[in-house]
PDB file of N, CA and C in Angstrom:
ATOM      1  N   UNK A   1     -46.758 -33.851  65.404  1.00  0.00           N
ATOM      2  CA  UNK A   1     -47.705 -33.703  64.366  1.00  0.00           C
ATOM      3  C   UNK A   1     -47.272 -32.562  63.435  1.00  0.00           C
ATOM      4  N   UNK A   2     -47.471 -32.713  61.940  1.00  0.00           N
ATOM      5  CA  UNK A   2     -47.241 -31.897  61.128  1.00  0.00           C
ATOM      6  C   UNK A   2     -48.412 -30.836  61.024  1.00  0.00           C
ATOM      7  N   UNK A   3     -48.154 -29.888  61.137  1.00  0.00           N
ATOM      8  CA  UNK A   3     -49.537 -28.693  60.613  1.00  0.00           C
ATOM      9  C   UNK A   3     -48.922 -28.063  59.162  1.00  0.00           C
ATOM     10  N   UNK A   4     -50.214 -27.584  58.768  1.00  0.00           N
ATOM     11  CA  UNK A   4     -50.404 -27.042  57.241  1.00  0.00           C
ATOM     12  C   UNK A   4     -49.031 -26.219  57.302  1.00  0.00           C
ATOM     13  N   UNK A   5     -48.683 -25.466  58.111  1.00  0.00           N
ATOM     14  CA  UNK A   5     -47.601 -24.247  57.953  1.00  0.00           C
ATOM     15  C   UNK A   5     -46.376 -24.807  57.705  1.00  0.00           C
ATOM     16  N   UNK A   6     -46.291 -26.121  58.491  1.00  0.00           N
ATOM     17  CA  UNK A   6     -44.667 -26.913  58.297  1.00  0.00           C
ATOM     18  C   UNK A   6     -44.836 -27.213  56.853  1.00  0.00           C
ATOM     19  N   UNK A   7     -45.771 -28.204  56.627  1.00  0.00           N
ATOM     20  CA  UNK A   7     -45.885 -28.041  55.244  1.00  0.00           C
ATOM     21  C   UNK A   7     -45.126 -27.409  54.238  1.00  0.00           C
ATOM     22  N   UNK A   8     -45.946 -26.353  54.338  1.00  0.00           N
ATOM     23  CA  UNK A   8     -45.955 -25.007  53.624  1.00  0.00           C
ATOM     24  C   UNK A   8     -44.349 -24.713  53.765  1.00  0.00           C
ATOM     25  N   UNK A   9     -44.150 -24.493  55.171  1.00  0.00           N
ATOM     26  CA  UNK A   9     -42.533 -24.144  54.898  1.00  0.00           C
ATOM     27  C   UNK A   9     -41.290 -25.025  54.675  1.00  0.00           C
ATOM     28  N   UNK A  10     -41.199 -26.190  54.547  1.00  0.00           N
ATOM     29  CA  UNK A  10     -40.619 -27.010  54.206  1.00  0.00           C
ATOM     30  C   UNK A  10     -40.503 -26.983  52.781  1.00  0.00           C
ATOM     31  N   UNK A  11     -42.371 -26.829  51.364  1.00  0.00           N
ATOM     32  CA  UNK A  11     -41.930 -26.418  50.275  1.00  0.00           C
ATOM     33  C   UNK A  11     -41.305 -25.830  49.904  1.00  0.00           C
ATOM     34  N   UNK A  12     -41.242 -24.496  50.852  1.00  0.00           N
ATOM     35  CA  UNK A  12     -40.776 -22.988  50.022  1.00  0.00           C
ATOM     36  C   UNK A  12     -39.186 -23.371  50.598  1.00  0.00           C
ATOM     37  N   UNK A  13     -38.945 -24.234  51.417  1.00  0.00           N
ATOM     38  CA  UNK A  13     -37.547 -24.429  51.672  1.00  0.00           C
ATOM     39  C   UNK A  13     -36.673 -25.006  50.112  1.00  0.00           C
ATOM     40  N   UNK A  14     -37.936 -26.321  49.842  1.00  0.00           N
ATOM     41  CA  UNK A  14     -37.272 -27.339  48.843  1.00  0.00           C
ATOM     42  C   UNK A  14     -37.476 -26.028  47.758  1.00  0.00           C
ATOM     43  N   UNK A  15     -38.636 -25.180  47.356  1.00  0.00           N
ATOM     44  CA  UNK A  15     -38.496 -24.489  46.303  1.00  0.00           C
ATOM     45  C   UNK A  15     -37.172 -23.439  45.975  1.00  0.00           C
ATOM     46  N   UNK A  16     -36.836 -22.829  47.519  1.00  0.00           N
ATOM     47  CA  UNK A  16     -35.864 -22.136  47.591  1.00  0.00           C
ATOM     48  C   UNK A  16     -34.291 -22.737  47.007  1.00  0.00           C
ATOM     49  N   UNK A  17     -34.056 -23.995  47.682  1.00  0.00           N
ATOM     50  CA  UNK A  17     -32.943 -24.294  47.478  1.00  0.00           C
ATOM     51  C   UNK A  17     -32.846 -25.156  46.188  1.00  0.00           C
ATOM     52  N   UNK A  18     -33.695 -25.226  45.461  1.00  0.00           N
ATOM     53  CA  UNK A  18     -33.983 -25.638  43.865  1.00  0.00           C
ATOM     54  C   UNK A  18     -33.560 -24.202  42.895  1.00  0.00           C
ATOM     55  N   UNK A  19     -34.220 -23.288  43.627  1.00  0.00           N
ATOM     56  CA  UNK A  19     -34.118 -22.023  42.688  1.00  0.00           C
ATOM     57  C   UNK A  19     -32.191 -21.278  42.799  1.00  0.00           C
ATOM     58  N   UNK A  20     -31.849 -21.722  44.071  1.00  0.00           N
ATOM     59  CA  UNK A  20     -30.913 -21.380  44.413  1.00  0.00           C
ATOM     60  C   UNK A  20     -29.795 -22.521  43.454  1.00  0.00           C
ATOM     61  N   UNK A  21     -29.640 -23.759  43.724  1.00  0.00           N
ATOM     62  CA  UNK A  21     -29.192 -25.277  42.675  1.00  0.00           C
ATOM     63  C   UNK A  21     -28.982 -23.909  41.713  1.00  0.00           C
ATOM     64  N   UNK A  22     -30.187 -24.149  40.880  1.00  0.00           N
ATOM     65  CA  UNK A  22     -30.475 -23.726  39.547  1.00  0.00           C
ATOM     66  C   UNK A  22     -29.577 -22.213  39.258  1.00  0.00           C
ATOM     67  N   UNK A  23     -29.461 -21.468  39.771  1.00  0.00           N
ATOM     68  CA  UNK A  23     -29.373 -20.271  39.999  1.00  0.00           C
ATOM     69  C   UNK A  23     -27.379 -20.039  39.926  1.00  0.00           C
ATOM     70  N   UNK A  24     -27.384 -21.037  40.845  1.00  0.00           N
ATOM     71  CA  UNK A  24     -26.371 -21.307  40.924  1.00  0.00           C
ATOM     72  C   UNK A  24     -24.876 -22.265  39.877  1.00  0.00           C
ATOM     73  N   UNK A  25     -25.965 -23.110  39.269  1.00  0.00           N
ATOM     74  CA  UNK A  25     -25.733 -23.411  37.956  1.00  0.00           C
ATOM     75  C   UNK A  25     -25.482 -22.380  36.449  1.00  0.00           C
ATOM     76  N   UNK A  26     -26.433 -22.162  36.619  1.00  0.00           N
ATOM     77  CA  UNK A  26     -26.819 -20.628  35.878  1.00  0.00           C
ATOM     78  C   UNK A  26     -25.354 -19.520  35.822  1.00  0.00           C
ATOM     79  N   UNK A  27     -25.423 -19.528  37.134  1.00  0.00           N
ATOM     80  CA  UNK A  27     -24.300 -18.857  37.586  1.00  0.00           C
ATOM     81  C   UNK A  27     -22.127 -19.239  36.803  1.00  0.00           C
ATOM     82  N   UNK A  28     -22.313 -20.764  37.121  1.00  0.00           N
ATOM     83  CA  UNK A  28     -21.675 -21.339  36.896  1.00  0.00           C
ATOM     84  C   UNK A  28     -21.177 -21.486  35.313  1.00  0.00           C
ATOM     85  N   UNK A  29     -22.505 -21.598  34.568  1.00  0.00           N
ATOM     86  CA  UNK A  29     -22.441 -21.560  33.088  1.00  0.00           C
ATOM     87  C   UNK A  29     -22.514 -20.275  32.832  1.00  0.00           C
ATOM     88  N   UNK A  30     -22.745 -19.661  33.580  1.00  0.00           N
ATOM     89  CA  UNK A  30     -22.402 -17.870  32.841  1.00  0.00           C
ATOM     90  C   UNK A  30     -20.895 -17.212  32.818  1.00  0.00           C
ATOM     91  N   UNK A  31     -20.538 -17.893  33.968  1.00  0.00           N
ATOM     92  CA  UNK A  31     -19.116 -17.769  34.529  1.00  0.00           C
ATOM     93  C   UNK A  31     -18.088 -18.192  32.952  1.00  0.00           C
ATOM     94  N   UNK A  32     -18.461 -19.272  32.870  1.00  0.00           N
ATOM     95  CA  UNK A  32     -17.851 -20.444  32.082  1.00  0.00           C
ATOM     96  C   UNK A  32     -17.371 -19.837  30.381  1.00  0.00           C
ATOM     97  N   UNK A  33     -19.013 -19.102  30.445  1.00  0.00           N
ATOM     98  CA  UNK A  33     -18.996 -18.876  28.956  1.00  0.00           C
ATOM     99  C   UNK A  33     -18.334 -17.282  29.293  1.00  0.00           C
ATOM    100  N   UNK A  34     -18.475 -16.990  29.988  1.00  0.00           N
ATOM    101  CA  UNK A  34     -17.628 -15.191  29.857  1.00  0.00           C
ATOM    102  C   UNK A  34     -16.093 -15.872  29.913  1.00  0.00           C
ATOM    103  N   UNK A  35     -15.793 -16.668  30.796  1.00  0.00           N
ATOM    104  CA  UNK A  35     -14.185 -16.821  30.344  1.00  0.00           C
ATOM    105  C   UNK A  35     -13.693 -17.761  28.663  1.00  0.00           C
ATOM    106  N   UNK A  36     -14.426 -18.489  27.930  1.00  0.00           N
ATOM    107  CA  UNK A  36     -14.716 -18.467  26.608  1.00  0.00           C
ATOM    108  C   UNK A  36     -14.825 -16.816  26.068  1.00  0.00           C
ATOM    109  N   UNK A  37     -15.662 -16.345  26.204  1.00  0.00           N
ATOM    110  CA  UNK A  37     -15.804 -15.021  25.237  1.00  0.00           C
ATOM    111  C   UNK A  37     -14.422 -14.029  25.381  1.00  0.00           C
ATOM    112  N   UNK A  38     -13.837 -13.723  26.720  1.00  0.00           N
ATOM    113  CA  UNK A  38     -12.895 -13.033  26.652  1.00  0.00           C
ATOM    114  C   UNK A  38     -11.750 -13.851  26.190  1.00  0.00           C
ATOM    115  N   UNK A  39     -11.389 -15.380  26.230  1.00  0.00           N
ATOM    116  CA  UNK A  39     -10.264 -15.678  25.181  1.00  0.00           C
ATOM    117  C   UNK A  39     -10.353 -15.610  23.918  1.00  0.00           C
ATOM    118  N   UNK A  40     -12.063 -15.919  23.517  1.00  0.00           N
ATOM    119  CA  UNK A  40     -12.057 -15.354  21.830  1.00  0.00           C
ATOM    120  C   UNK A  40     -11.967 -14.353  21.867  1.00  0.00           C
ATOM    121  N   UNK A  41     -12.334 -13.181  22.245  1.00  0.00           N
ATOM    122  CA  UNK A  41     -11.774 -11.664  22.040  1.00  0.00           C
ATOM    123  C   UNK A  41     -10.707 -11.317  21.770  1.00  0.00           C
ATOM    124  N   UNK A  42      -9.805 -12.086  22.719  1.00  0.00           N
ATOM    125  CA  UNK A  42      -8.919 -12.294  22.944  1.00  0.00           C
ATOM    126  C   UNK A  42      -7.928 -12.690  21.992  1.00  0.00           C
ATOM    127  N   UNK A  43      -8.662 -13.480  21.009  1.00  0.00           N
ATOM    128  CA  UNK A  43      -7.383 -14.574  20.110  1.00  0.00           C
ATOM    129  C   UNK A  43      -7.903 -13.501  18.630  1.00  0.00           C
ATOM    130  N   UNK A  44      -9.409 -12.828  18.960  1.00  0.00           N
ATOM    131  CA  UNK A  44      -9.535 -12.391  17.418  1.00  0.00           C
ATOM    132  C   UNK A  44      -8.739 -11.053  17.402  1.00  0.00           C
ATOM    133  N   UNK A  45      -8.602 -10.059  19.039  1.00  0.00           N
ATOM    134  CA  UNK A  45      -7.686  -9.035  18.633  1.00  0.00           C
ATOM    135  C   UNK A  45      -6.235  -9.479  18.100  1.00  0.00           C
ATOM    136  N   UNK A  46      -5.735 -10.486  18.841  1.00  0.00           N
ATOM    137  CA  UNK A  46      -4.651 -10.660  18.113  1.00  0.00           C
ATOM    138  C   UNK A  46      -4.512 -10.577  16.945  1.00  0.00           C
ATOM    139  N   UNK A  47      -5.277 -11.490  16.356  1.00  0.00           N
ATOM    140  CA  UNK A  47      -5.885 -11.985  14.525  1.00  0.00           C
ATOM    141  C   UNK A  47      -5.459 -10.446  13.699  1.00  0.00           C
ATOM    142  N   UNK A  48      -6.718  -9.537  14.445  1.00  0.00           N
ATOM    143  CA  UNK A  48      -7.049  -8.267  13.895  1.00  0.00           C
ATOM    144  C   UNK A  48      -5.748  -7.415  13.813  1.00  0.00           C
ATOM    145  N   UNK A  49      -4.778  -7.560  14.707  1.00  0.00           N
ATOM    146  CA  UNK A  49      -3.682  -6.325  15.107  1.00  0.00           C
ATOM    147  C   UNK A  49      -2.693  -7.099  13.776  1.00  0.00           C
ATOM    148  N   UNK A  50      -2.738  -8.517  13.914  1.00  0.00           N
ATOM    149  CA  UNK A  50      -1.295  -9.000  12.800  1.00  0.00           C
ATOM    150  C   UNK A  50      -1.978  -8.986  11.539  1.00  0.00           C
ATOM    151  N   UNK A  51      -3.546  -9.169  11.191  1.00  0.00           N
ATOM    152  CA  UNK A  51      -3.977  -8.705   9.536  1.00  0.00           C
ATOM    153  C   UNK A  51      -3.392  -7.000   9.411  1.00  0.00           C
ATOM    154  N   UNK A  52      -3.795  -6.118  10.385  1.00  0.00           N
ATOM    155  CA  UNK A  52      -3.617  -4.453  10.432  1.00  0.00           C
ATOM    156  C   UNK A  52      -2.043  -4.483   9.693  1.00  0.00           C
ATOM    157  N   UNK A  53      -1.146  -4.636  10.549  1.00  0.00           N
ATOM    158  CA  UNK A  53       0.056  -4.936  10.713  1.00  0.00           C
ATOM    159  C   UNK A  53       0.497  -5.373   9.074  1.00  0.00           C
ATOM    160  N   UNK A  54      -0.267  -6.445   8.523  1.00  0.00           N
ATOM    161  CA  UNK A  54       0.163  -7.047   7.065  1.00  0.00           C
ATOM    162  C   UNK A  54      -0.787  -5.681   5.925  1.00  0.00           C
ATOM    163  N   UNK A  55      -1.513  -5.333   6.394  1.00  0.00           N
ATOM    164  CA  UNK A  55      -2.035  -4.451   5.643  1.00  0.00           C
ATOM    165  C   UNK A  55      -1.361  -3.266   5.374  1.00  0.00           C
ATOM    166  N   UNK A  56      -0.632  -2.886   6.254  1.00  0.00           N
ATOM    167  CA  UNK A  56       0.472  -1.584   6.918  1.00  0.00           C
ATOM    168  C   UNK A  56       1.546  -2.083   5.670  1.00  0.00           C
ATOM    169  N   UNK A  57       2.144  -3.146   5.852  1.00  0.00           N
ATOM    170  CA  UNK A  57       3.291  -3.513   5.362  1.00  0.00           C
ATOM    171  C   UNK A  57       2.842  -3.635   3.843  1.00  0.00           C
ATOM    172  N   UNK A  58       1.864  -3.624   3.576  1.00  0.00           N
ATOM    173  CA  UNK A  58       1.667  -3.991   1.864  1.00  0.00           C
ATOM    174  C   UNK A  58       1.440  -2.645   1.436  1.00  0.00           C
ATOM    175  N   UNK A  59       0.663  -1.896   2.270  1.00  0.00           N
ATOM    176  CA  UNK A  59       0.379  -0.519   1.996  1.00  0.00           C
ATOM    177  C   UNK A  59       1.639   0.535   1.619  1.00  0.00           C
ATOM    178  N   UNK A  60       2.595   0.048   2.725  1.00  0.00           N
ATOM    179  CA  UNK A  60       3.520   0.758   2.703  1.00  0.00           C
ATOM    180  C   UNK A  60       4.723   0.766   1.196  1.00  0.00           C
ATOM    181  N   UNK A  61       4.626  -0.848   1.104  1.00  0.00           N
ATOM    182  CA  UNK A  61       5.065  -1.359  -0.226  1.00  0.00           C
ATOM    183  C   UNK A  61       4.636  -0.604  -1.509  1.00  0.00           C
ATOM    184  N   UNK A  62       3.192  -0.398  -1.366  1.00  0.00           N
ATOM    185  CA  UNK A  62       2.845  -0.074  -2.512  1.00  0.00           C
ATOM    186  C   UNK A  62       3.155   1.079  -2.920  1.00  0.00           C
ATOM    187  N   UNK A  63       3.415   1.901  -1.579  1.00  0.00           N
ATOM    188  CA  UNK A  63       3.577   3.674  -1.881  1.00  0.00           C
ATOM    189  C   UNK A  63       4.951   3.879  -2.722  1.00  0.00           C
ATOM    190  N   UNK A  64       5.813   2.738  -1.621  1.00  0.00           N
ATOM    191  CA  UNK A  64       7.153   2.702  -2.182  1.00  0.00           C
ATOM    192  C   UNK A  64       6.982   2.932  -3.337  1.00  0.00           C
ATOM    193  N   UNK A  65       6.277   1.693  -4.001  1.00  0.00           N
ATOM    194  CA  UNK A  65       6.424   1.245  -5.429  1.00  0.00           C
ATOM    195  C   UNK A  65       6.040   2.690  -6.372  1.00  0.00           C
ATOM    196  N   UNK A  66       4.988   2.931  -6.076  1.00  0.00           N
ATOM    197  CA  UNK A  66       4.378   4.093  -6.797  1.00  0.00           C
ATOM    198  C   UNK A  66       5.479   5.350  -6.535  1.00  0.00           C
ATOM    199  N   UNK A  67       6.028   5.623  -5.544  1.00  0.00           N
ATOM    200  CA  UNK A  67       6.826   6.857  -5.623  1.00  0.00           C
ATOM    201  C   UNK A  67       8.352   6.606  -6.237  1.00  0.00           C
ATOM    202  N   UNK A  68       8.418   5.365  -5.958  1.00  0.00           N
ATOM    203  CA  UNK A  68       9.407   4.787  -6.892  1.00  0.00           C
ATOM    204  C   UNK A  68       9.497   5.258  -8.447  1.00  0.00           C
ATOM    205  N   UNK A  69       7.990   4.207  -8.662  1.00  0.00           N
ATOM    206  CA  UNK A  69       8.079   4.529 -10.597  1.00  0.00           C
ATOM    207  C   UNK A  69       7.776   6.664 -10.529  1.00  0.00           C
ATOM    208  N   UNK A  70       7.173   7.049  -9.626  1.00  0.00           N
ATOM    209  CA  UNK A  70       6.889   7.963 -10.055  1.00  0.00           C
ATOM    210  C   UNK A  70       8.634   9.622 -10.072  1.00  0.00           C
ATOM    211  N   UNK A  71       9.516   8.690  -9.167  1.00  0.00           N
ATOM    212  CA  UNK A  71      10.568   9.533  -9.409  1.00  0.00           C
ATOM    213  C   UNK A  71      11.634   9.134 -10.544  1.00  0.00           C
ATOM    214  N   UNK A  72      11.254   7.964 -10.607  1.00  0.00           N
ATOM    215  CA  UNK A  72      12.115   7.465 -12.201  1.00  0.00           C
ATOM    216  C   UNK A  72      12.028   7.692 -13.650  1.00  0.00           C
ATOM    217  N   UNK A  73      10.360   8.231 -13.357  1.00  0.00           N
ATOM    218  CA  UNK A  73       9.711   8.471 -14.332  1.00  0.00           C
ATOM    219  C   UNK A  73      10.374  10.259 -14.586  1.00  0.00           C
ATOM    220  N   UNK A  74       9.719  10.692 -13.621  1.00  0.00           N
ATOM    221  CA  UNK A  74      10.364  12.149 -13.451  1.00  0.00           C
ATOM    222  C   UNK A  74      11.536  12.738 -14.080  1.00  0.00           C
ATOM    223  N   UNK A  75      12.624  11.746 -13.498  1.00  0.00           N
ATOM    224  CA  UNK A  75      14.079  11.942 -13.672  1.00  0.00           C
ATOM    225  C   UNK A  75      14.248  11.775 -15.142  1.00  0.00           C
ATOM    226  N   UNK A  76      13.447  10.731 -15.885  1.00  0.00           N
ATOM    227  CA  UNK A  76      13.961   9.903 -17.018  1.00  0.00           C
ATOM    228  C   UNK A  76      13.052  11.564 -17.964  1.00  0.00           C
ATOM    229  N   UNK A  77      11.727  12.594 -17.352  1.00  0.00           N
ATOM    230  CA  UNK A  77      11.211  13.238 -18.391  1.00  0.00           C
ATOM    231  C   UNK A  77      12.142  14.922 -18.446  1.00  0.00           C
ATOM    232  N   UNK A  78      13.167  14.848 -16.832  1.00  0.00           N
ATOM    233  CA  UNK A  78      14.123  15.911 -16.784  1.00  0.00           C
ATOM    234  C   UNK A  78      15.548  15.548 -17.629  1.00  0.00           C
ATOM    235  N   UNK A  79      15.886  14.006 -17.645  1.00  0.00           N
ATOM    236  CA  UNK A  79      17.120  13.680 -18.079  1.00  0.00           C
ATOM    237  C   UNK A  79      17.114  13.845 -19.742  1.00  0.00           C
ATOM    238  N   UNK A  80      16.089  13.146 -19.845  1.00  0.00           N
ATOM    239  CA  UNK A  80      16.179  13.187 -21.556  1.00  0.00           C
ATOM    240  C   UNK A  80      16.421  14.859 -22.238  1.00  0.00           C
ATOM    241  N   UNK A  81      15.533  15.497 -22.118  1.00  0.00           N
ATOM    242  CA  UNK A  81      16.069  17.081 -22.365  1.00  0.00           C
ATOM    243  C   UNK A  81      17.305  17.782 -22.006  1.00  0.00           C
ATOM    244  N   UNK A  82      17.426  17.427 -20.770  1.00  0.00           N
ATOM    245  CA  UNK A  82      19.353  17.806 -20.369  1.00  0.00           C
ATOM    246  C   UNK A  82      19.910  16.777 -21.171  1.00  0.00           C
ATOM    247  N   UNK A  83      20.087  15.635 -21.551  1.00  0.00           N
ATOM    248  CA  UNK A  83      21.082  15.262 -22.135  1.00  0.00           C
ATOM    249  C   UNK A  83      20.881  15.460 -23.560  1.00  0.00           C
ATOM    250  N   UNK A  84      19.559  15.659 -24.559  1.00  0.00           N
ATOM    251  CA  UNK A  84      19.741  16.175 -25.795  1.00  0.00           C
ATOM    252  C   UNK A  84      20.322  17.295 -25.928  1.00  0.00           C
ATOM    253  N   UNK A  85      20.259  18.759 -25.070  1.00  0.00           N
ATOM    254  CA  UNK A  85      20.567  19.499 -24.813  1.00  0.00           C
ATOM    255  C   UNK A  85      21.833  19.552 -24.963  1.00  0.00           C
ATOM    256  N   UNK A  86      23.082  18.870 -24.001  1.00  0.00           N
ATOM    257  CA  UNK A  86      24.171  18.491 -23.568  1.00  0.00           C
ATOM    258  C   UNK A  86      24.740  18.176 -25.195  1.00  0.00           C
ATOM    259  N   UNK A  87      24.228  17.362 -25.803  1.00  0.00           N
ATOM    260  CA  UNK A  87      24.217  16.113 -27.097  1.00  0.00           C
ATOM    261  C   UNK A  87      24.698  17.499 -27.998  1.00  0.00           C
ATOM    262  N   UNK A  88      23.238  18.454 -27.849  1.00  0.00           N
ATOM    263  CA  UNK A  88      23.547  19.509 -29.071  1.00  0.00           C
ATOM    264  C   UNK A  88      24.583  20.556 -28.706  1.00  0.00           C
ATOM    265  N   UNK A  89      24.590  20.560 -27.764  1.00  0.00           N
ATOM    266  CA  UNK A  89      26.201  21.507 -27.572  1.00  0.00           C
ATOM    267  C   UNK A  89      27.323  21.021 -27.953  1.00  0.00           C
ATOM    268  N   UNK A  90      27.219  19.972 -27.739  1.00  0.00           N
ATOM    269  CA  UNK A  90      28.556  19.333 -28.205  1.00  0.00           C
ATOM    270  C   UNK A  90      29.264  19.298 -29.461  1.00  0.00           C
ATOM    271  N   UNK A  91      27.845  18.895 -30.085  1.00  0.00           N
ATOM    272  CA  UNK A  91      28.098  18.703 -31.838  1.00  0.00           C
ATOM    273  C   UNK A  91      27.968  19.983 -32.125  1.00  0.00           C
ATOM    274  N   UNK A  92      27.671  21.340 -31.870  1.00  0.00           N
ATOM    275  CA  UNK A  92      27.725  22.400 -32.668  1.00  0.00           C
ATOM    276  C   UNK A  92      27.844  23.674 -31.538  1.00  0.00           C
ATOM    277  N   UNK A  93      29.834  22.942 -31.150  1.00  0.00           N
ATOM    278  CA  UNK A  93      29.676  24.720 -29.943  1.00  0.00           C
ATOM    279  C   UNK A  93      29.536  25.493 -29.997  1.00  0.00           C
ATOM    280  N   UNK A  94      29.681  26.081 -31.704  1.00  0.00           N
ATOM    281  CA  UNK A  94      29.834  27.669 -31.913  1.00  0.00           C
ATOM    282  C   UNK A  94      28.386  28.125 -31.988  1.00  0.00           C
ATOM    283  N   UNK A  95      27.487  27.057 -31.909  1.00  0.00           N
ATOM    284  CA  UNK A  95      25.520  28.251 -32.124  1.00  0.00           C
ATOM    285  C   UNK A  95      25.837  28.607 -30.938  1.00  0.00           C
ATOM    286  N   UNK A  96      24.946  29.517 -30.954  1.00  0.00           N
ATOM    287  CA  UNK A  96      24.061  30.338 -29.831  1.00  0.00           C
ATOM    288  C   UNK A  96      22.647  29.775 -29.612  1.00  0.00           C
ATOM    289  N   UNK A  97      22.313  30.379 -28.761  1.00  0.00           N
ATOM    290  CA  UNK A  97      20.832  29.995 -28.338  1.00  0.00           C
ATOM    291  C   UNK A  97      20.174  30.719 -29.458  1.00  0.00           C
ATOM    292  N   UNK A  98      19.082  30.516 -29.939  1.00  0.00           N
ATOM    293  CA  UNK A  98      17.685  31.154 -30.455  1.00  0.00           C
ATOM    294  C   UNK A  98      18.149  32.900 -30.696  1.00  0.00           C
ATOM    295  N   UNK A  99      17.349  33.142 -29.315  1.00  0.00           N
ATOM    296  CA  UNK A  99      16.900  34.508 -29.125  1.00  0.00           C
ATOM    297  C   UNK A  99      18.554  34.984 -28.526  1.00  0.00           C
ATOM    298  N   UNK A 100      19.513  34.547 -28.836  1.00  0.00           N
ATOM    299  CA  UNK A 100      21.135  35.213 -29.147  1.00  0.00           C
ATOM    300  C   UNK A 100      21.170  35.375 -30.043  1.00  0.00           C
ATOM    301  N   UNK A 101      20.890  34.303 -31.359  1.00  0.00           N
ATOM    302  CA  UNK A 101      21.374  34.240 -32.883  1.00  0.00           C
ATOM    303  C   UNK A 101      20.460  35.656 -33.276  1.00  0.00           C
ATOM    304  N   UNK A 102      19.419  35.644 -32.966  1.00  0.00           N
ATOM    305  CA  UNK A 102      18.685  36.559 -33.467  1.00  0.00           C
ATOM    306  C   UNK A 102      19.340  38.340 -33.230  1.00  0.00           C
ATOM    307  N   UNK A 103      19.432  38.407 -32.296  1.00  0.00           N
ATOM    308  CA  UNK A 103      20.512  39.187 -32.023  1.00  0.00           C
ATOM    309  C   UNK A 103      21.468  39.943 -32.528  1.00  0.00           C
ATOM    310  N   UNK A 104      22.439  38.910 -32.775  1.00  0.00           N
ATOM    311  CA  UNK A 104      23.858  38.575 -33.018  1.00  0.00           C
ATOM    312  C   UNK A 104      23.289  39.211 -34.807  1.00  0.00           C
ATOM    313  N   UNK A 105      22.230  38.490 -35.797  1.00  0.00           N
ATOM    314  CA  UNK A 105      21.984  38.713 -36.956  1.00  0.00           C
ATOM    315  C   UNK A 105      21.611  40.170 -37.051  1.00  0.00           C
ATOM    316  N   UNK A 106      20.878  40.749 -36.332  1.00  0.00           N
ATOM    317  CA  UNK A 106      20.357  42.542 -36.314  1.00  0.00           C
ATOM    318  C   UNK A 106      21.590  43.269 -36.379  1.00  0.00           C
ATOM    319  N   UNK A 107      22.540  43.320 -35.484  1.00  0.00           N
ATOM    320  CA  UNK A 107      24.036  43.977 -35.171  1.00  0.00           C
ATOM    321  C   UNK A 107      24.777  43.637 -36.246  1.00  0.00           C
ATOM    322  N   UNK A 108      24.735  42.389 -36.905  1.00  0.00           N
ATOM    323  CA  UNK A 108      25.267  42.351 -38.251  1.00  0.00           C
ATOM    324  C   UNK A 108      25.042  43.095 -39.273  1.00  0.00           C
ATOM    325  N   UNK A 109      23.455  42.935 -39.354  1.00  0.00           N
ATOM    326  CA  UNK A 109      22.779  43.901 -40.573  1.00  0.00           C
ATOM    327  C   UNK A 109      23.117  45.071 -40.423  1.00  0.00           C
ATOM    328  N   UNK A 110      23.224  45.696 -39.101  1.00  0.00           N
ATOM    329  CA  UNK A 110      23.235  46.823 -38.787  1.00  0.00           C
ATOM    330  C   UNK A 110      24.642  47.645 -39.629  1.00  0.00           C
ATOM    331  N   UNK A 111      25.499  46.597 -39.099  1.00  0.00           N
ATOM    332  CA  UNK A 111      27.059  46.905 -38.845  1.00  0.00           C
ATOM    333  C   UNK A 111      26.907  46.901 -40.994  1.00  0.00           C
ATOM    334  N   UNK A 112      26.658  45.797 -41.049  1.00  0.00           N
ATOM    335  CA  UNK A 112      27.371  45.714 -42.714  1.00  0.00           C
ATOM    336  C   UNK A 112      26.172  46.930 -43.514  1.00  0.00           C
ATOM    337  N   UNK A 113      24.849  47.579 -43.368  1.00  0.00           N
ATOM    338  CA  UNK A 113      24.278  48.631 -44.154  1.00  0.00           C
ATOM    339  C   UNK A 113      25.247  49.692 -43.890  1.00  0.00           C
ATOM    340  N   UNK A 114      25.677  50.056 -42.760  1.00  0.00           N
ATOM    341  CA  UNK A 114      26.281  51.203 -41.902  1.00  0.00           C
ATOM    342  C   UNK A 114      27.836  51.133 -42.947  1.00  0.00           C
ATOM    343  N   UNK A 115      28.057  50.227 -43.206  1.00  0.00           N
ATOM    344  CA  UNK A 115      29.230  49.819 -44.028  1.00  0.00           C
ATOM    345  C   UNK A 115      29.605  50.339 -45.430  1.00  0.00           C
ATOM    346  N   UNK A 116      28.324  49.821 -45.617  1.00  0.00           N
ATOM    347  CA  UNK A 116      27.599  49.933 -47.556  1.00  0.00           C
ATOM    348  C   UNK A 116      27.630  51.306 -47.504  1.00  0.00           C
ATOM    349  N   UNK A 117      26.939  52.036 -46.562  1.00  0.00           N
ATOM    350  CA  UNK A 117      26.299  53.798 -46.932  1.00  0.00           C
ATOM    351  C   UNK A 117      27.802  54.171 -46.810  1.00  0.00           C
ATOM    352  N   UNK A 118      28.693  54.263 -46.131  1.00  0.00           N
ATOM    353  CA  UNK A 118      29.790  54.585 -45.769  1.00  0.00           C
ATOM    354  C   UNK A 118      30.819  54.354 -47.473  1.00  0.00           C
ATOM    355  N   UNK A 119      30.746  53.904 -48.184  1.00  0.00           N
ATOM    356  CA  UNK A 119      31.268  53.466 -48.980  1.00  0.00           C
ATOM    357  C   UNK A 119      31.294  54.165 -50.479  1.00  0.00           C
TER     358      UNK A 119
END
């Protein structure tokens, strides 16, 4: 004969091993989707490290570029003055600089009044 208690414990058996099924399923699809999430992690660090990587390389390009124009530029605002420079020596070796000629003209004056009074 069955009494109320077999009953009773026979449900909580079927309830148990339903919750357990379930639980266990649960389990199964949790499993499932964490090994999904760590290969997308997975595939987007990659993604992320080779965009970094192309960003590096364009970055780096660009500095080039800019320190590029910016020493050509340089050279071309030191060259032009040395070579006018160069240009005017050439065509007229015998000047002096400026503040020589100036000079050079006082010691003249000097020399030729000193000359005159003498005379």
């Amino acid at each position: 004969m069955v009494t109320e208690t077999d009953i009773l414990r026979r449900r909580s058996k079927l309830k148990e091993s339903d919750v357990s099924e379930e639980t266990y399923m649960n389990f199964k699809n949790s499993k499932s989707r964490l090994a999904e999430l760590k290969s997308s992690i997975k595939t987007l660090g990659k993604e992320a490290t080779k965009a970094h990587e192309e960003v590096d390389s364009q970055q780096q390009n660009v500095t080039y570029q800019c320190l590029h124009t910016l020493t050509v530029t340089w050279s071309g605002c030191l060259l032009v003055p040395m070579v006018a420079q160069e240009e005017a020596m050439k065509s007229s070796p015998k000047t002096l600089p400026l503040h020589l000629e100036s000079i050079v003209s006082c010691l003249q004056e000097e020399t030729n009044s000193n000359h005159k009074g003498e005379i």
